[in-house]
Protein backbone atom coordinates (compact mmCIF):
# COMPACT_ATOMS: atom_id res chain seq x y z
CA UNK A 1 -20.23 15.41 43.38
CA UNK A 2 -17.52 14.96 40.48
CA UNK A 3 -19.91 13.19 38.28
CA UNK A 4 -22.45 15.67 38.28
CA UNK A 5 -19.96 17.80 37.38
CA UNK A 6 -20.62 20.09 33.63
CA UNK A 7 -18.55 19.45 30.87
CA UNK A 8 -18.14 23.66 31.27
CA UNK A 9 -16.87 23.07 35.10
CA UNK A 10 -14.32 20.46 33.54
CA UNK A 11 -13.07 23.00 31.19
CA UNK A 12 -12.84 25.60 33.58
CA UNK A 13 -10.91 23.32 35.86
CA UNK A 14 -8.47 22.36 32.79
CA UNK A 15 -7.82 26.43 32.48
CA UNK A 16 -7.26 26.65 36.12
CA UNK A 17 -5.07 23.87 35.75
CA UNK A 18 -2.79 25.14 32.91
CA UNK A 19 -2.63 28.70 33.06
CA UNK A 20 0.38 29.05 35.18
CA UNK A 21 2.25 27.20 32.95
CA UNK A 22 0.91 27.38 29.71
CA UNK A 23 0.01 24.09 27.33
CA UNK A 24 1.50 23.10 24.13
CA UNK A 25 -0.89 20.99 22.24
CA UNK A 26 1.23 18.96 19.41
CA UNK A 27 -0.58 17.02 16.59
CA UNK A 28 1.79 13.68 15.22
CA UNK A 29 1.27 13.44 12.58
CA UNK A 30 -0.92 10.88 10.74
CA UNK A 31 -3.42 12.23 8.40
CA UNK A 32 -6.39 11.66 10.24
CA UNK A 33 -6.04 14.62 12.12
CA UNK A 34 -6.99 16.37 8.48
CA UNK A 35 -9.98 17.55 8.26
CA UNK A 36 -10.40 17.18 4.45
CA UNK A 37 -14.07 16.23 4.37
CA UNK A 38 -15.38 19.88 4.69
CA UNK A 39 -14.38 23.60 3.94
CA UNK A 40 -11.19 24.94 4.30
CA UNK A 41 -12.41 27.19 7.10
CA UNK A 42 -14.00 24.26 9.18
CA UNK A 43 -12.12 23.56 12.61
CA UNK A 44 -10.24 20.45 12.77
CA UNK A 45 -9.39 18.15 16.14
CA UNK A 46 -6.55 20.27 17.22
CA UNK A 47 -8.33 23.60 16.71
CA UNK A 48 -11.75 21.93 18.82
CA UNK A 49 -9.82 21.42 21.68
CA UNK A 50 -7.66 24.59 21.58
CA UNK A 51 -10.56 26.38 21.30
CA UNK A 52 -12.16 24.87 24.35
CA UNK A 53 -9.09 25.74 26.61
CA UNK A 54 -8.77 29.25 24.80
CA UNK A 55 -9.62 31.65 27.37
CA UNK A 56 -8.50 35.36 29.01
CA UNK A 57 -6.38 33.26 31.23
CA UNK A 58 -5.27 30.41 28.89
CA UNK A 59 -3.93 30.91 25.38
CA UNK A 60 -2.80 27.53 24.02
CA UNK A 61 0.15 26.97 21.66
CA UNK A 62 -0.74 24.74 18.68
CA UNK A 63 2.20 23.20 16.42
CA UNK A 64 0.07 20.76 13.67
CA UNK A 65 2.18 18.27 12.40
CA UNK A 66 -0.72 15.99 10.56
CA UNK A 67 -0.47 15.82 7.19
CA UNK A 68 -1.66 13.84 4.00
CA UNK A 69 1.79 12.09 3.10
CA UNK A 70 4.17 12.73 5.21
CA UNK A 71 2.07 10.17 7.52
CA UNK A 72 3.95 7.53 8.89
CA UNK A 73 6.11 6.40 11.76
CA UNK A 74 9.37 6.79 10.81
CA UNK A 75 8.15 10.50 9.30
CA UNK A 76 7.61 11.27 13.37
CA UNK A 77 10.87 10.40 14.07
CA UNK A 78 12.68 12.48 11.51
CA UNK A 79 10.52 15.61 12.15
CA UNK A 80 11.81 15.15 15.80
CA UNK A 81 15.36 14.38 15.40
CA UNK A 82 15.72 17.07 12.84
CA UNK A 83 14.06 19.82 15.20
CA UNK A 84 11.83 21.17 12.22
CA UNK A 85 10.44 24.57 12.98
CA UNK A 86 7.20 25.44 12.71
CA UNK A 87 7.22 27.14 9.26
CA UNK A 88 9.03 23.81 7.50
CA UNK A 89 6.27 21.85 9.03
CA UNK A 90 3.53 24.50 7.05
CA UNK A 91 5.01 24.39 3.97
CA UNK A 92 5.67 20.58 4.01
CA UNK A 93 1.46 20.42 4.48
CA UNK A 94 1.19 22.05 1.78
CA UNK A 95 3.35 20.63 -0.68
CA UNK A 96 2.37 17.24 0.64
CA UNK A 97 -1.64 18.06 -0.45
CA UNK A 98 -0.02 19.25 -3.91
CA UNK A 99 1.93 15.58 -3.93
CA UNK A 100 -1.14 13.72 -2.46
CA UNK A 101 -3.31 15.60 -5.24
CA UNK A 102 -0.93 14.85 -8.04
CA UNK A 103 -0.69 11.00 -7.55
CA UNK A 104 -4.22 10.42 -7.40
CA UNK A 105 -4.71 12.31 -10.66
CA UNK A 106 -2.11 10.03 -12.45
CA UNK A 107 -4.07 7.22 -11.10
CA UNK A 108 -6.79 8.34 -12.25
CA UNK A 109 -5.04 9.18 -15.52
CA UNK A 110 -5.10 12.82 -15.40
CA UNK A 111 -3.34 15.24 -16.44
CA UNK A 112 -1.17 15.36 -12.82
CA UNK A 113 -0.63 19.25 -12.99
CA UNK A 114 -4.83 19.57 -11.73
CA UNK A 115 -2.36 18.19 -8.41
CA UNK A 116 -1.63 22.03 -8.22
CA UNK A 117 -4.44 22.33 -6.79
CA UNK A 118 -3.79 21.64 -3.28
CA UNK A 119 -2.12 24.98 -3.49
CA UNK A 120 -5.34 26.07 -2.23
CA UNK A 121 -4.21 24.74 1.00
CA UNK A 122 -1.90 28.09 1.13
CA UNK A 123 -5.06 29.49 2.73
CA UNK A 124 -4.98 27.73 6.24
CA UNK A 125 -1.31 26.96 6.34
CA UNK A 126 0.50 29.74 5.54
CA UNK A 127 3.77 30.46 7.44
CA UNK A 128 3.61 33.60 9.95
CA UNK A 129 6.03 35.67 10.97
CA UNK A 130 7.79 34.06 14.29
CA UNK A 131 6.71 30.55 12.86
CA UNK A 132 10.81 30.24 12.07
CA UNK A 133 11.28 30.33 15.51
CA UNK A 134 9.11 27.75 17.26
CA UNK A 135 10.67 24.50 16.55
CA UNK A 136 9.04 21.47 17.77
CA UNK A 137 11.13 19.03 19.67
CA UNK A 138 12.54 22.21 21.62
CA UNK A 139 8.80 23.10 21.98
CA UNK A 140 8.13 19.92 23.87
CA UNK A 141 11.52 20.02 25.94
CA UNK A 142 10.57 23.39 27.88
CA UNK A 143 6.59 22.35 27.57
CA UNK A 144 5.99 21.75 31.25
CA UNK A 145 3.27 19.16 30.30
CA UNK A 146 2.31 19.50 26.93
CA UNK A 147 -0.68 17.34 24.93
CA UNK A 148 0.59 15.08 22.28
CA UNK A 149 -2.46 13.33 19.75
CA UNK A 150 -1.09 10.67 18.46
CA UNK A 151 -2.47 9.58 15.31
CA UNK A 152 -0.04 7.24 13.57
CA UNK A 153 0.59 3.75 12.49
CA UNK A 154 -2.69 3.03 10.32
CA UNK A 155 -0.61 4.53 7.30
CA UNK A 156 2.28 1.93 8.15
CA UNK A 157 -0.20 -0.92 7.96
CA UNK A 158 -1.86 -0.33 4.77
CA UNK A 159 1.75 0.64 3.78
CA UNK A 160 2.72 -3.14 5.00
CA UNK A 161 -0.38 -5.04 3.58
CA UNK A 162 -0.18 -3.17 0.06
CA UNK A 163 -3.65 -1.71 0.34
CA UNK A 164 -5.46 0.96 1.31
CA UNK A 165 -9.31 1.30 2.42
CA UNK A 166 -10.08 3.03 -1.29
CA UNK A 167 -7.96 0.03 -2.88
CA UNK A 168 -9.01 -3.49 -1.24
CA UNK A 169 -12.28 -3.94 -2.39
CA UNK A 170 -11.62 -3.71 -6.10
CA UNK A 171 -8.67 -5.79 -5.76
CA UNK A 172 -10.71 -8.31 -4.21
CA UNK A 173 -13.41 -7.56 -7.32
CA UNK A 174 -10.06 -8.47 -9.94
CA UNK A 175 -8.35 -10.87 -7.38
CA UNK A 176 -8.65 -13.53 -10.20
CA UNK A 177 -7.09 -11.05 -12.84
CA UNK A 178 -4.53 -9.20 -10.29
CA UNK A 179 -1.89 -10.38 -7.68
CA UNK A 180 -2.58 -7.43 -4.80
CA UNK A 181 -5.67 -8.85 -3.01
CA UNK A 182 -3.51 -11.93 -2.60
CA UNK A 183 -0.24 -10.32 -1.44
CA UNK A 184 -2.23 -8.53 0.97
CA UNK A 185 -4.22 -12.03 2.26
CA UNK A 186 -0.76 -13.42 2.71
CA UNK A 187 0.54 -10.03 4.14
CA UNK A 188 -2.16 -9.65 6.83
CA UNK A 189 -1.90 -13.51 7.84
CA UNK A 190 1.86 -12.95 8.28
CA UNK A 191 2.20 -12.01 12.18
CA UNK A 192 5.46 -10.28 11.79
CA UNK A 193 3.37 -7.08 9.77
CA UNK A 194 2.10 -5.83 12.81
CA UNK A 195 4.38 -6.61 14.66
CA UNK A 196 6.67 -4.02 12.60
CA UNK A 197 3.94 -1.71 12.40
CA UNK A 198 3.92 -1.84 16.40
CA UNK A 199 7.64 -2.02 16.60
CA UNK A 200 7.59 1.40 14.90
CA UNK A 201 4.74 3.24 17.27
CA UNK A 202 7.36 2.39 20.29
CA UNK A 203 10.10 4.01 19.06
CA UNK A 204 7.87 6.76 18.29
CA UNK A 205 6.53 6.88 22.12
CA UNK A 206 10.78 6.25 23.39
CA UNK A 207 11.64 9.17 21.45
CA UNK A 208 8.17 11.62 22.50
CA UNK A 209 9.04 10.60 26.08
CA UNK A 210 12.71 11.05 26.13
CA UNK A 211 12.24 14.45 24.57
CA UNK A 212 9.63 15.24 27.79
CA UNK A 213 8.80 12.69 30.26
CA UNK A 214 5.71 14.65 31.35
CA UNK A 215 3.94 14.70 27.74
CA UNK A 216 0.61 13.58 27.98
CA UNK A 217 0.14 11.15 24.72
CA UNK A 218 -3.27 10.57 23.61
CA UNK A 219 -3.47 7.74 20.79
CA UNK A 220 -5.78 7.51 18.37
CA UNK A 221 -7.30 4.15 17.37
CA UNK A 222 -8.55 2.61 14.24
CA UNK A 223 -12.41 2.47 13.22
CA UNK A 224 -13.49 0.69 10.41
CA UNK A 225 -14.62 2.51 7.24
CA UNK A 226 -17.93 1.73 5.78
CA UNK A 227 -16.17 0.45 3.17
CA UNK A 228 -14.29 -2.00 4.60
CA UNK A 229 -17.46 -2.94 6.42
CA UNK A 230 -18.57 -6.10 4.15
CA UNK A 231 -17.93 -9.93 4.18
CA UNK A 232 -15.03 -9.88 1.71
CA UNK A 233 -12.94 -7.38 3.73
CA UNK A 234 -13.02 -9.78 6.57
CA UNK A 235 -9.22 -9.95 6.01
CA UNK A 236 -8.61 -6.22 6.58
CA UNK A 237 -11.13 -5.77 9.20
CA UNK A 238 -9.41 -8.51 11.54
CA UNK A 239 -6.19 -6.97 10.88
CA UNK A 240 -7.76 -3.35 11.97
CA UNK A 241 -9.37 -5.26 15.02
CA UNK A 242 -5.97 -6.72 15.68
CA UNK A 243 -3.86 -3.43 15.73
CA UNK A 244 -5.90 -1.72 18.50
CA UNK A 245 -5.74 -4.50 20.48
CA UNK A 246 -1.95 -4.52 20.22
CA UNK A 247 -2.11 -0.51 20.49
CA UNK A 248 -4.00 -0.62 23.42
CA UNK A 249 -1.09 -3.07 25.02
CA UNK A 250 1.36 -0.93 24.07
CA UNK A 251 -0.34 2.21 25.44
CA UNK A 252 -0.80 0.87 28.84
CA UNK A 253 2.89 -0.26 28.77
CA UNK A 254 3.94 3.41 28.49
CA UNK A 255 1.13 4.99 30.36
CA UNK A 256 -0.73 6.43 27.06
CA UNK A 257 -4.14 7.22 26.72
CA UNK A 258 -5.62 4.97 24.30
CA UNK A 259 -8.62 6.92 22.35
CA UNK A 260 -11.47 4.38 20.81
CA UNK A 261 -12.65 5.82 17.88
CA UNK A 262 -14.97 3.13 16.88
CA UNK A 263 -18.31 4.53 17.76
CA UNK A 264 -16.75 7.95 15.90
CA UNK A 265 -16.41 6.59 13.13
CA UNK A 266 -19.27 4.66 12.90
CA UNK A 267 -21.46 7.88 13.55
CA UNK A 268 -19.10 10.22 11.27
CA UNK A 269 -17.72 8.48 8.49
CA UNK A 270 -20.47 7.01 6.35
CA UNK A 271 -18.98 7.08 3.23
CA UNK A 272 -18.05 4.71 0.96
CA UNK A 273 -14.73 5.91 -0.10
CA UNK A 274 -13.84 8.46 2.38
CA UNK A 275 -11.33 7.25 5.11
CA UNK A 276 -11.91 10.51 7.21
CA UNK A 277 -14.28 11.86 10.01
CA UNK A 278 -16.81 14.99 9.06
CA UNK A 279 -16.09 18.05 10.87
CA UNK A 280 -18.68 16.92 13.47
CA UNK A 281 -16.59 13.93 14.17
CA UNK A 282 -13.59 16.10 14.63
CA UNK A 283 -15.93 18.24 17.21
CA UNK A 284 -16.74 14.84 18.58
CA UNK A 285 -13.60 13.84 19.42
CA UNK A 286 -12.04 16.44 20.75
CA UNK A 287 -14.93 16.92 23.33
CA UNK A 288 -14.07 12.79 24.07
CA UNK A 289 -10.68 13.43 24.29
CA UNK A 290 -11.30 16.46 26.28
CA UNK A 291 -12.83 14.07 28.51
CA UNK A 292 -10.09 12.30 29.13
CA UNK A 293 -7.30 15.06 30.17
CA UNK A 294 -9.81 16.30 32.57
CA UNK A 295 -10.02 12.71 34.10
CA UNK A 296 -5.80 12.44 33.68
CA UNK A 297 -5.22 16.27 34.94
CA UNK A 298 -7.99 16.85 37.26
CA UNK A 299 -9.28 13.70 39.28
CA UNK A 300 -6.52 11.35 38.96
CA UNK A 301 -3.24 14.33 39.06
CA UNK A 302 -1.00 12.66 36.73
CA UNK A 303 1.78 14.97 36.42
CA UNK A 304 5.62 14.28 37.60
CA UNK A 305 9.10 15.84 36.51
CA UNK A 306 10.44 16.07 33.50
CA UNK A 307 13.79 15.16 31.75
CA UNK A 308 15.46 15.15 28.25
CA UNK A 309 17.85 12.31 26.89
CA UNK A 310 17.11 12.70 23.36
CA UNK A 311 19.49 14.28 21.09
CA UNK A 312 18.98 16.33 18.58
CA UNK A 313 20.61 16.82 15.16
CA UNK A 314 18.84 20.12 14.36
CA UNK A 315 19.27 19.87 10.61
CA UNK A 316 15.86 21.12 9.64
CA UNK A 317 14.42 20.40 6.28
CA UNK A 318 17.99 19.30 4.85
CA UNK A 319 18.38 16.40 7.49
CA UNK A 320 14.62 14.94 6.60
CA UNK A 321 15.10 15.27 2.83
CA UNK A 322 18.26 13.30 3.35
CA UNK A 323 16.66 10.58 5.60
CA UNK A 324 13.35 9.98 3.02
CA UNK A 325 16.04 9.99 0.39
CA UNK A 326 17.78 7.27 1.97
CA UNK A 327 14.55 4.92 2.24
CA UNK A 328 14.29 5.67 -1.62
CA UNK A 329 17.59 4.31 -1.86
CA UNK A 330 17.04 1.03 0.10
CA UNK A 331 13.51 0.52 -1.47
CA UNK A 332 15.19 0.64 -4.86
CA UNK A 333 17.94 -1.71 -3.49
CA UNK A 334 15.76 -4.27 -1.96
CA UNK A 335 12.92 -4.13 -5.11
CA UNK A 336 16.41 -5.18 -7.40
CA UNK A 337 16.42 -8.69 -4.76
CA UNK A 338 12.82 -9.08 -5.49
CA UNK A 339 10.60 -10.34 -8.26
CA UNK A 340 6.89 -10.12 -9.83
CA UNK A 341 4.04 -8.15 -7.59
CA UNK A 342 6.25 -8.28 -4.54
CA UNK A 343 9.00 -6.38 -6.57
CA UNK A 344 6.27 -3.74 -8.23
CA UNK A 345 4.87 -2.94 -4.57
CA UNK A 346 8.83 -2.01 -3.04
CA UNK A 347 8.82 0.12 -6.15
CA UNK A 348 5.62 1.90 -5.64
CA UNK A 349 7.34 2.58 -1.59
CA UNK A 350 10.14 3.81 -3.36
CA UNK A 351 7.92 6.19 -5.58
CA UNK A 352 6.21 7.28 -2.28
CA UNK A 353 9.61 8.14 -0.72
CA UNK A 354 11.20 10.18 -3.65
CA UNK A 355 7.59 12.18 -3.49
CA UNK A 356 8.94 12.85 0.04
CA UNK A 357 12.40 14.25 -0.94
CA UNK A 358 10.94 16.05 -3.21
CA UNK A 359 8.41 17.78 -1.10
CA UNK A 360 11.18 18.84 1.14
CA UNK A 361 13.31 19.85 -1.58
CA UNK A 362 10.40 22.41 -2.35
CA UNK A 363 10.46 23.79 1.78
CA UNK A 364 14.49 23.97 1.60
CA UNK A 365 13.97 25.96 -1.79
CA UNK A 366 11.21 28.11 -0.88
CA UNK A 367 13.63 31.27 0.83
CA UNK A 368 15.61 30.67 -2.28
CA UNK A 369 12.89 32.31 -4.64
């Protein structure tokens, strides 16, 4: 009888399930979770599957934590030692999209104020009154078993290998004329990279599950872009290939759900220089990953008791401007031991890391005005 089962009946079931006690659903914090191929207005993964479980007896909580720089794993770990509330987290989106926007306009060689337009972004994440108030590690403490997507790591690796889906094909195009594509080949072949990279997701999952035993962590995987999907980006593919097979180690180590988001992203993302799902793929895979917390929840009752050991500094804003300030200083340090392309790529971290201080800088100022 359960596999004849509705996907309607399963949501019902999930209501039943929650409603006594209420569900948190937390989004770390990569920015695939961004729905930035459509309209501002456009539901994104998190809002899908609130939306499912939104009902007269169910009325999930939603604290979105994805964003388009402050994307990596050690940006997970300062958002959650730091206790920021839900309103730093808004304005940090925003000023990220402004950052994001301004950097690819002085690649481009642009005038980098156009950047100022991600202000637009002011639209969807606008702080609310009360937002002050719900801060997120304390949020998943007293969550009796909240929903964590997980969505983090990919930015490390690209981070790691000095390249990005946009970037490796036309440094393979000039790899006779620039030193990237080869500092990448020799950066992918090198076993300790994702080994780092994977290093860094379990601290991520130590912390999440220290904070509340009972989270429910859904990882997301890696697809391949279509434009990493030729011969000559071989190297990059592997390495992609690679990483979910370590994820999906590490995931059954700590009892997380791995999500496969291969076929998604072979059915939504068909462009050539977009790294992100459509809005249908973020419909998509919420219904998949819906899927699975009815299968966790419902037929197989994974649930148990929770705990905290994880300590909190509660600095806010002020504690992660301090910690991305810090990597700025030890990029800059370790660039000064370093010489030729190896030297200019620890520089261009450290450029990405003052961006970061500076974008909180802009949250702790904003009450100032």
């Amino acid at each position: 009888m359960e596999q004849s089962i509705t996907d309607k009946e399963k949501i019902e079931k999930l209501i039943q399930y929650y409603k006594n006690n209420g569900l948190l659903i937390v989004g770390l914090n990569d920015s695939q979770g961004v729905n930035t191929t459509s309209t501002f207005f456009k539901k994104g993964l998190l809002e899908y599957i609130a939306s499912a479980l939104t009902s007269e007896e169910l009325n999930p909580q939603v604290i979105n934590a994805f964003s388009l720089t402050m994307n990596k794993t050690e940006h997970i770990d300062y958002f959650l030692k730091n206790n920021l509330n839900l309103e730093e987290i808004k304005l940090s989106q925003i000023y990220s999209v402004v950052s994001a926007l301004e950097k690819v306009m002085s690649d481009l060689g642009l005038p980098k104020c156009l950047g100022k337009i991600g202000n637009v972004y002011r639209l969807i994440y606008t702080p609310k009154a009360g937002d002050q108030n719900i801060k997120i590690t304390t949020s998943l403490q007293q969550a009796q078993e909240p929903i964590l997507i997980y969505s983090s790591g990919v930015n490390d690796l690209m981070r790691e290998v000095g390249a990005n889906p946009f970037g490796i094909k036309k440094s393979y195009q000039l790899r006779d004329k620039k030193p990237n594509y080869y500092y990448t080949l020799e950066k992918t072949n090198d076993k300790e990279t994702l080994k780092k990279v994977i290093g860094a997701i379990e601290k991520n999952y130590d912390a999440i599950l220290s904070i509340n035993s009972n989270t429910d962590i859904y990882s997301l995987g890696a697809y391949i872009p279509k434009s990493l999907q030729c011969e000559e980006m071989n190297i990059f593919r592997d390495l992609v290939i690679a990483y979910n097979e370590e994820l999906i180690h590490l995931c059954k180590q700590y009892g997380v759900t791995f999500i496969d988001t291969v076929e998604v992203g072979k059915k939504y993302n068909r462009s050539e220089n977009n790294f992100h799902i459509s809005t249908a793929g973020h419909n998509a895979l919420a219904n998949y990953i819906l899927g699975y917390i009815y299968q966790n929840k419902i037929v197989n009752k994974n649930n148990g008791t929770s705990s905290s050991t994880y300590e909190i500094s509660n600095r806010g804003s002020e504690g992660v401007m301090e910690a991305t300030l810090l990597d700025y200083e030890h990029c800059c340090q370790k660039a000064e031991e370093l010489s030729g392309y190896p030297r200019m790529r620890e520089l261009a971290i450290a450029a990405e890391h003052k961006r970061e201080t500076e974008i909180f800088q802009k949250v702790l100022s904003y009450h100032k005005k």
